[in-house]
N, C-alpha and C. Protein backbone atom coordinates (compact mmCIF):
# COMPACT_ATOMS: atom_id res chain seq x y z
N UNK A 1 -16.77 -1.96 -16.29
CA UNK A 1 -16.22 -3.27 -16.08
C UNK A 1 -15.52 -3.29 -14.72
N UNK A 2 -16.04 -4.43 -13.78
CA UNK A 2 -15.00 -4.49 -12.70
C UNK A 2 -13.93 -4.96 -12.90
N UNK A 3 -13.25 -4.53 -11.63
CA UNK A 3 -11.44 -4.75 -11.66
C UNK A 3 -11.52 -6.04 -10.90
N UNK A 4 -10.95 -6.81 -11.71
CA UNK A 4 -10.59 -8.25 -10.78
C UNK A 4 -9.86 -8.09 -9.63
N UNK A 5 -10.42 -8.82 -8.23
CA UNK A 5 -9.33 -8.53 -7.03
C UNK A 5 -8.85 -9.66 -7.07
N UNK A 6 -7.79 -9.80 -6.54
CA UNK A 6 -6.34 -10.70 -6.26
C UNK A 6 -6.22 -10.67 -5.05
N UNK A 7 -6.30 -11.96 -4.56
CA UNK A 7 -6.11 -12.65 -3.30
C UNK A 7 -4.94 -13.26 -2.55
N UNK A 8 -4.34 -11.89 -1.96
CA UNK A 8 -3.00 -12.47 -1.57
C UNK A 8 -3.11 -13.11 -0.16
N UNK A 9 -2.11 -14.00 0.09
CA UNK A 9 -1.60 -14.82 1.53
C UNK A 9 -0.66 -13.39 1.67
N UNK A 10 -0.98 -14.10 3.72
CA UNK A 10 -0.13 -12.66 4.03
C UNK A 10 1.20 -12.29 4.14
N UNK A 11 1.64 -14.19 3.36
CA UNK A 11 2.99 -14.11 3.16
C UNK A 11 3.52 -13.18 2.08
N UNK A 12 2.64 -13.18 1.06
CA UNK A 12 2.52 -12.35 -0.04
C UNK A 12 2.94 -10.84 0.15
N UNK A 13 1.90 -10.66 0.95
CA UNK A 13 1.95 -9.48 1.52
C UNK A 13 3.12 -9.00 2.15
N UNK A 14 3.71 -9.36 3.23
CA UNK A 14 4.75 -9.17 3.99
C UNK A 14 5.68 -9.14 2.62
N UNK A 15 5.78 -9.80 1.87
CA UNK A 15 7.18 -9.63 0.50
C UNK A 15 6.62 -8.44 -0.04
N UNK A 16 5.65 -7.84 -0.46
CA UNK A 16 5.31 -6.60 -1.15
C UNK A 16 5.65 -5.40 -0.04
N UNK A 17 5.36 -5.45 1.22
CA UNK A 17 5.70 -4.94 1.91
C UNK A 17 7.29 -4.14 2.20
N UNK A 18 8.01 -5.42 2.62
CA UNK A 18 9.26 -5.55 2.14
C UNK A 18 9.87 -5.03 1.35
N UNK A 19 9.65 -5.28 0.20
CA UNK A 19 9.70 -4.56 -1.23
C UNK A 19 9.51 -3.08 -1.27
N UNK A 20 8.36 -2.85 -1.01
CA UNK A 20 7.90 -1.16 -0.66
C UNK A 20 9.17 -0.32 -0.07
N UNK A 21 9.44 -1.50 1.42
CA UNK A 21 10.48 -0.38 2.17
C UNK A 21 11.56 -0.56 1.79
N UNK A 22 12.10 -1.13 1.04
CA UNK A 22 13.33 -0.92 0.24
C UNK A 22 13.61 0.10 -0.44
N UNK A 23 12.55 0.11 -1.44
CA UNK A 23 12.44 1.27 -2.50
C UNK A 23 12.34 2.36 -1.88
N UNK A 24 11.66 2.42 -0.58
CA UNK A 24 11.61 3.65 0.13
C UNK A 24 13.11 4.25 0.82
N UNK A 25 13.85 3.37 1.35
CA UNK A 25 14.92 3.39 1.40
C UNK A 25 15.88 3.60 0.98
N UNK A 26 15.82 2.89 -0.49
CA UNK A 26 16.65 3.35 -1.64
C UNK A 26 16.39 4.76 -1.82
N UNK A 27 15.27 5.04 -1.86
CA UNK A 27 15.36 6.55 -2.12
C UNK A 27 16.00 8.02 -1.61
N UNK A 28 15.15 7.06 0.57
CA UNK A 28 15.70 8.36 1.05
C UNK A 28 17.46 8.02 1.34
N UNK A 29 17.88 7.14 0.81
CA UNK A 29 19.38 6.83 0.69
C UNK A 29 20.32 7.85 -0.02
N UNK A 30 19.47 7.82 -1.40
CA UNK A 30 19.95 9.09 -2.57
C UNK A 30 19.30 10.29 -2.15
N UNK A 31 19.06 10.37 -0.96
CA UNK A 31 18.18 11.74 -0.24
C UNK A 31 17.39 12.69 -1.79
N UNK A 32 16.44 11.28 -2.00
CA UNK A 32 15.68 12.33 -3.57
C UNK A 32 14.37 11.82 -2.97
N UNK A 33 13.50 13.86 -3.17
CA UNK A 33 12.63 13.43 -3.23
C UNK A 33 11.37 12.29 -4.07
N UNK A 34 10.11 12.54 -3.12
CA UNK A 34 9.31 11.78 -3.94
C UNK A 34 8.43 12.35 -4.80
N UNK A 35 8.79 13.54 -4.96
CA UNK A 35 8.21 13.94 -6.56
C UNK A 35 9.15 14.00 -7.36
N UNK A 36 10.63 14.20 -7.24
CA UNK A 36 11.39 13.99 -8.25
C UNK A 36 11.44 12.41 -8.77
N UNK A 37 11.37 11.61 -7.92
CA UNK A 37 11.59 10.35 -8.52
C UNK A 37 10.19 9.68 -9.16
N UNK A 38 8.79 10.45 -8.68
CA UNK A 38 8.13 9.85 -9.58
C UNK A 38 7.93 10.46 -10.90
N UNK A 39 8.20 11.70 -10.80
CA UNK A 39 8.96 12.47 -12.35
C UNK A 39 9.31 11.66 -13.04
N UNK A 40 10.76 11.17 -12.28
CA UNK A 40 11.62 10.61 -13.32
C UNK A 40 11.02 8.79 -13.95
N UNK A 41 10.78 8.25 -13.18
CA UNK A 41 9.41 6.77 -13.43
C UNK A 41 8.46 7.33 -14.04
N UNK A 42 8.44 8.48 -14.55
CA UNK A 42 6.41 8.63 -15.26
C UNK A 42 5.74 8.74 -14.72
N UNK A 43 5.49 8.19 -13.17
CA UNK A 43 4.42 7.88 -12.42
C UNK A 43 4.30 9.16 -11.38
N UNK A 44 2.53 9.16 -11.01
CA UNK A 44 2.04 10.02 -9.87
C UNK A 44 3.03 9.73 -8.71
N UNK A 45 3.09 10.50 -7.72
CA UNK A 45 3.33 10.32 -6.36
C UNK A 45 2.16 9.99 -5.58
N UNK A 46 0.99 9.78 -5.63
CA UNK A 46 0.47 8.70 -5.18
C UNK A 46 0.41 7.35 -5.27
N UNK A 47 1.43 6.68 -6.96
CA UNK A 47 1.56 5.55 -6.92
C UNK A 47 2.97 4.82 -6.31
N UNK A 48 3.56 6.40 -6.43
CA UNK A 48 4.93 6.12 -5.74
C UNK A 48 4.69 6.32 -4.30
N UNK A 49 3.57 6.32 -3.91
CA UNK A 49 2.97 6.47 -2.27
C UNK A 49 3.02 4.98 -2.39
N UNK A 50 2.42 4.41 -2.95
CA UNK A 50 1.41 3.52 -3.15
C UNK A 50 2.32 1.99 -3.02
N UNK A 51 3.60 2.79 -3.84
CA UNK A 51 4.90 1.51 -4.32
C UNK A 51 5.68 1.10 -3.23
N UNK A 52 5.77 2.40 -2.26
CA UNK A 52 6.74 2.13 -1.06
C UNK A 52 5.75 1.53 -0.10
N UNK A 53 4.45 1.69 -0.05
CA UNK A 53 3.76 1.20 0.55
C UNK A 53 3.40 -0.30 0.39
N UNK A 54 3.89 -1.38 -0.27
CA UNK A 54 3.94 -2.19 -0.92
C UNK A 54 2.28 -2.69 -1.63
N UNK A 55 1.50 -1.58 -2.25
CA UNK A 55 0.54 -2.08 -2.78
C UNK A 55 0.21 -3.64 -3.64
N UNK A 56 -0.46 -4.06 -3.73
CA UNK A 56 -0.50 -4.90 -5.15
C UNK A 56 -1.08 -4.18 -6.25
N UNK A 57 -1.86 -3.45 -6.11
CA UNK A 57 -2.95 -2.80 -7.29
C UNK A 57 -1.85 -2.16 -8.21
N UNK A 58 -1.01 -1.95 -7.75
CA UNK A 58 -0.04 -1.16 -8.59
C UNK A 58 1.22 -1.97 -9.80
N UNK A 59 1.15 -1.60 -11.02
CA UNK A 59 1.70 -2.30 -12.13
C UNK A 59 3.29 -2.62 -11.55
N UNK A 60 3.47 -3.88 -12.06
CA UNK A 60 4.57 -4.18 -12.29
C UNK A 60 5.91 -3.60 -12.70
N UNK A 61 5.43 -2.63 -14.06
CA UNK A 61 6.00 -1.71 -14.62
C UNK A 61 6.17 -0.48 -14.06
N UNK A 62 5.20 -0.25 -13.11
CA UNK A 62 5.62 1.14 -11.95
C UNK A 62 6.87 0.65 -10.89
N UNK A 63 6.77 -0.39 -10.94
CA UNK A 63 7.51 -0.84 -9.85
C UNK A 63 9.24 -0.92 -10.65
N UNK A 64 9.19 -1.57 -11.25
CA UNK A 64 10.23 -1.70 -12.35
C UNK A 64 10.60 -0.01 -12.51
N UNK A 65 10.14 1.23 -12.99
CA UNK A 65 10.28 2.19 -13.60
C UNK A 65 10.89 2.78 -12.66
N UNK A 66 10.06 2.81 -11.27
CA UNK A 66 10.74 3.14 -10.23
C UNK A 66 12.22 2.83 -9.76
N UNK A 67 12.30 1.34 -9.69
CA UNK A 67 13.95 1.23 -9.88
C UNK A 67 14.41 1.99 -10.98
N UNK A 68 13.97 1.83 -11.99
CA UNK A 68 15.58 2.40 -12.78
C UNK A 68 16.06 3.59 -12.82
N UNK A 69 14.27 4.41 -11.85
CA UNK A 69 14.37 6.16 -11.83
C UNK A 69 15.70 6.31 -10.55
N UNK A 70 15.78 4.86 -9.81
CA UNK A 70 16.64 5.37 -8.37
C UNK A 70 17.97 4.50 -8.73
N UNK A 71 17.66 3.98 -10.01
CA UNK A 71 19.67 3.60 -11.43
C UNK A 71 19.62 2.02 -10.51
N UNK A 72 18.75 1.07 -10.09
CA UNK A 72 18.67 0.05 -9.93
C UNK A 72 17.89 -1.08 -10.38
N UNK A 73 18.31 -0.19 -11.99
CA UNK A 73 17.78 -1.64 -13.27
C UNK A 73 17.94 -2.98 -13.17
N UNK A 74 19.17 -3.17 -12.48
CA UNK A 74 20.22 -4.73 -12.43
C UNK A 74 19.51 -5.23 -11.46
N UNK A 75 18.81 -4.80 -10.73
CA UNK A 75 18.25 -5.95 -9.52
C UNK A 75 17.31 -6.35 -10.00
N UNK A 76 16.48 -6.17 -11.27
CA UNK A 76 15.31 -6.66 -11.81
C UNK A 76 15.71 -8.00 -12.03
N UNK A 77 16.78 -8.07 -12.78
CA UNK A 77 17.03 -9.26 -13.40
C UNK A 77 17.95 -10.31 -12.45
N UNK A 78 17.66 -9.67 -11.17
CA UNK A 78 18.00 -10.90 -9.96
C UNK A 78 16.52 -11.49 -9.70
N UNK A 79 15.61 -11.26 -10.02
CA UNK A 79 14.02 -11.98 -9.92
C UNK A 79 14.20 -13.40 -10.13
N UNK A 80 14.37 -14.34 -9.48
CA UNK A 80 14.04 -15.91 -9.72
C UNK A 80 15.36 -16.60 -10.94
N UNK A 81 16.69 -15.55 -10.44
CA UNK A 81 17.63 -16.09 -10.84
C UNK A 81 18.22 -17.79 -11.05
N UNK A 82 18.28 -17.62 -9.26
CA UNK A 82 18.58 -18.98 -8.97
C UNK A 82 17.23 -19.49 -8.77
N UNK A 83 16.82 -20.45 -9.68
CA UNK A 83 15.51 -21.43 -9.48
C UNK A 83 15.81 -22.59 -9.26
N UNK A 84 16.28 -22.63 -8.04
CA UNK A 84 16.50 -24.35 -7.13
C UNK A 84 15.36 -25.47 -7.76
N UNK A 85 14.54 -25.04 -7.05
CA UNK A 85 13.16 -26.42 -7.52
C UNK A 85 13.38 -26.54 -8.86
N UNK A 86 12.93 -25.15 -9.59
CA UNK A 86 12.44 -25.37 -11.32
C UNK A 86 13.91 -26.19 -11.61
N UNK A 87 15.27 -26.10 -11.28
CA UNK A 87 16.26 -26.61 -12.04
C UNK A 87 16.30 -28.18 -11.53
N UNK A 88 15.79 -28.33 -10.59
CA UNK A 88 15.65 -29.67 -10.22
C UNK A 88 14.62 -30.49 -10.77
N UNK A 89 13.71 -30.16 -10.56
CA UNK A 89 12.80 -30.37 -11.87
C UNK A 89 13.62 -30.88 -13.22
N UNK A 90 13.29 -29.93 -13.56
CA UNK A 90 14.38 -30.39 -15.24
C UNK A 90 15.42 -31.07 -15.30
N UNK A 91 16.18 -30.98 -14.24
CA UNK A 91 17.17 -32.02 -14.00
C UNK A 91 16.31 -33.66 -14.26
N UNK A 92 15.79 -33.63 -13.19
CA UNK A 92 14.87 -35.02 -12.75
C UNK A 92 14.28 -35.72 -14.37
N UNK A 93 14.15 -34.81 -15.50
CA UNK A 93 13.25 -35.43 -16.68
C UNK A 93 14.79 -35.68 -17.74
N UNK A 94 15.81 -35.00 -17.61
CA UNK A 94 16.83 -35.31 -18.14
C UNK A 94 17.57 -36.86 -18.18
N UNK A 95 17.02 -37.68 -17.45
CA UNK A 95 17.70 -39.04 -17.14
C UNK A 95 17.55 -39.81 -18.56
N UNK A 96 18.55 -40.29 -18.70
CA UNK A 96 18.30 -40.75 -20.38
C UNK A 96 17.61 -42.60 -20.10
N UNK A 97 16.92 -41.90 -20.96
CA UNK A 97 15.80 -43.12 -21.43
C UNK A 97 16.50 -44.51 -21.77
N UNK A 98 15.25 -45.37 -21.32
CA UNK A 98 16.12 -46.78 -22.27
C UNK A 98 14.92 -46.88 -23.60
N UNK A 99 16.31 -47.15 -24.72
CA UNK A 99 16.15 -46.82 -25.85
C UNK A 99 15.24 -48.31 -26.04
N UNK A 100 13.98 -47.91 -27.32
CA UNK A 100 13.07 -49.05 -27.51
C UNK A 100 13.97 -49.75 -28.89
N UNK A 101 13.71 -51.30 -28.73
CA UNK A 101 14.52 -52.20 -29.62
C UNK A 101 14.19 -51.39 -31.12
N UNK A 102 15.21 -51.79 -32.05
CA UNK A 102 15.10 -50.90 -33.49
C UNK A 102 14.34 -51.65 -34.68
N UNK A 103 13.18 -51.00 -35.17
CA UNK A 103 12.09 -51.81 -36.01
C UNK A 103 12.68 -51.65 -37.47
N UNK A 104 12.29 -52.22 -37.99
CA UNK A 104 11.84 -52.59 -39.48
C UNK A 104 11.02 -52.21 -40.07
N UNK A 105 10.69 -51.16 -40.88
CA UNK A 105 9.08 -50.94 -41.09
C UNK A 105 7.78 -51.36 -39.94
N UNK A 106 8.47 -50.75 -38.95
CA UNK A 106 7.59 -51.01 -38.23
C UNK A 106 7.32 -52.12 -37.11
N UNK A 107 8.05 -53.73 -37.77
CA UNK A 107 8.45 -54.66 -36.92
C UNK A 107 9.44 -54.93 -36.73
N UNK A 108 9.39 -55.59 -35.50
CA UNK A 108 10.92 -55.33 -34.85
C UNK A 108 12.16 -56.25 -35.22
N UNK A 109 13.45 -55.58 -35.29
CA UNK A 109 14.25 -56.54 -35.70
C UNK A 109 14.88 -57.73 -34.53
N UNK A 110 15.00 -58.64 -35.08
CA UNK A 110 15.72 -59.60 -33.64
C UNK A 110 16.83 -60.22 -34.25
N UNK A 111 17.84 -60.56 -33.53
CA UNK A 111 19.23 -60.85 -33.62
C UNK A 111 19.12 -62.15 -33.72
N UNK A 112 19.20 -62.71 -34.79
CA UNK A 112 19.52 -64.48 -35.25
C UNK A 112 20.40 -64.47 -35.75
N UNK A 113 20.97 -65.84 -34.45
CA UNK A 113 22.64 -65.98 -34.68
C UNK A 113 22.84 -67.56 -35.43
């Protein structure tokens, strides 16, 4: 079975990139090597080649594992914290409705004075 390829913009790219040299950073920060830390993630050191290198082919979950092997679990859950648009969005459908006149079985009641 082929592997589906994924078609990134090279904006894409440049953020995976990015990403890569962080982690790479982070690492040689804690001056640990890169076989100890892919030890400690589960993962080969070719994917931890692969991670600092900002691959895409490489799981999500390597990437993730990798943080928490270098104790930077908490930045996962800075991912799309603040969602400007999406909250504006939802804001925008929140506007309260005008309410439809109140029926009767169905037909509507009207006010005779």
């Amino acid at each position: 079975m082929a592997k589906k390829t994924v078609i990134l913009t090279p904006k894409i790219q440049k953020i995976l990139l990015a990403v890569g040299e962080q982690i790479k950073l982070a690492r040689l920060r804690r001056k640990l090597s890169a076989e100890l830390v892919s030890e400690r993630a589960g993962i080969s050191r070719a994917t931890l080649w692969a991670i600092e290198n900002g691959s895409s082919t490489v799981s999500f979950g390597s990437y993730v594992s990798v943080l928490c092997a270098l104790g930077l679990e908490s930045d996962i859950l800075l991912l799309a914290k603040d969602d400007v648009l999406g909250r504006t969005l939802q804001d925008m459908n929140l506007l309260p409705k005008k309410r439809a006149p109140k029926t009767n079985n169905g037909k509507e009641v009207l006010n005779e004075e």
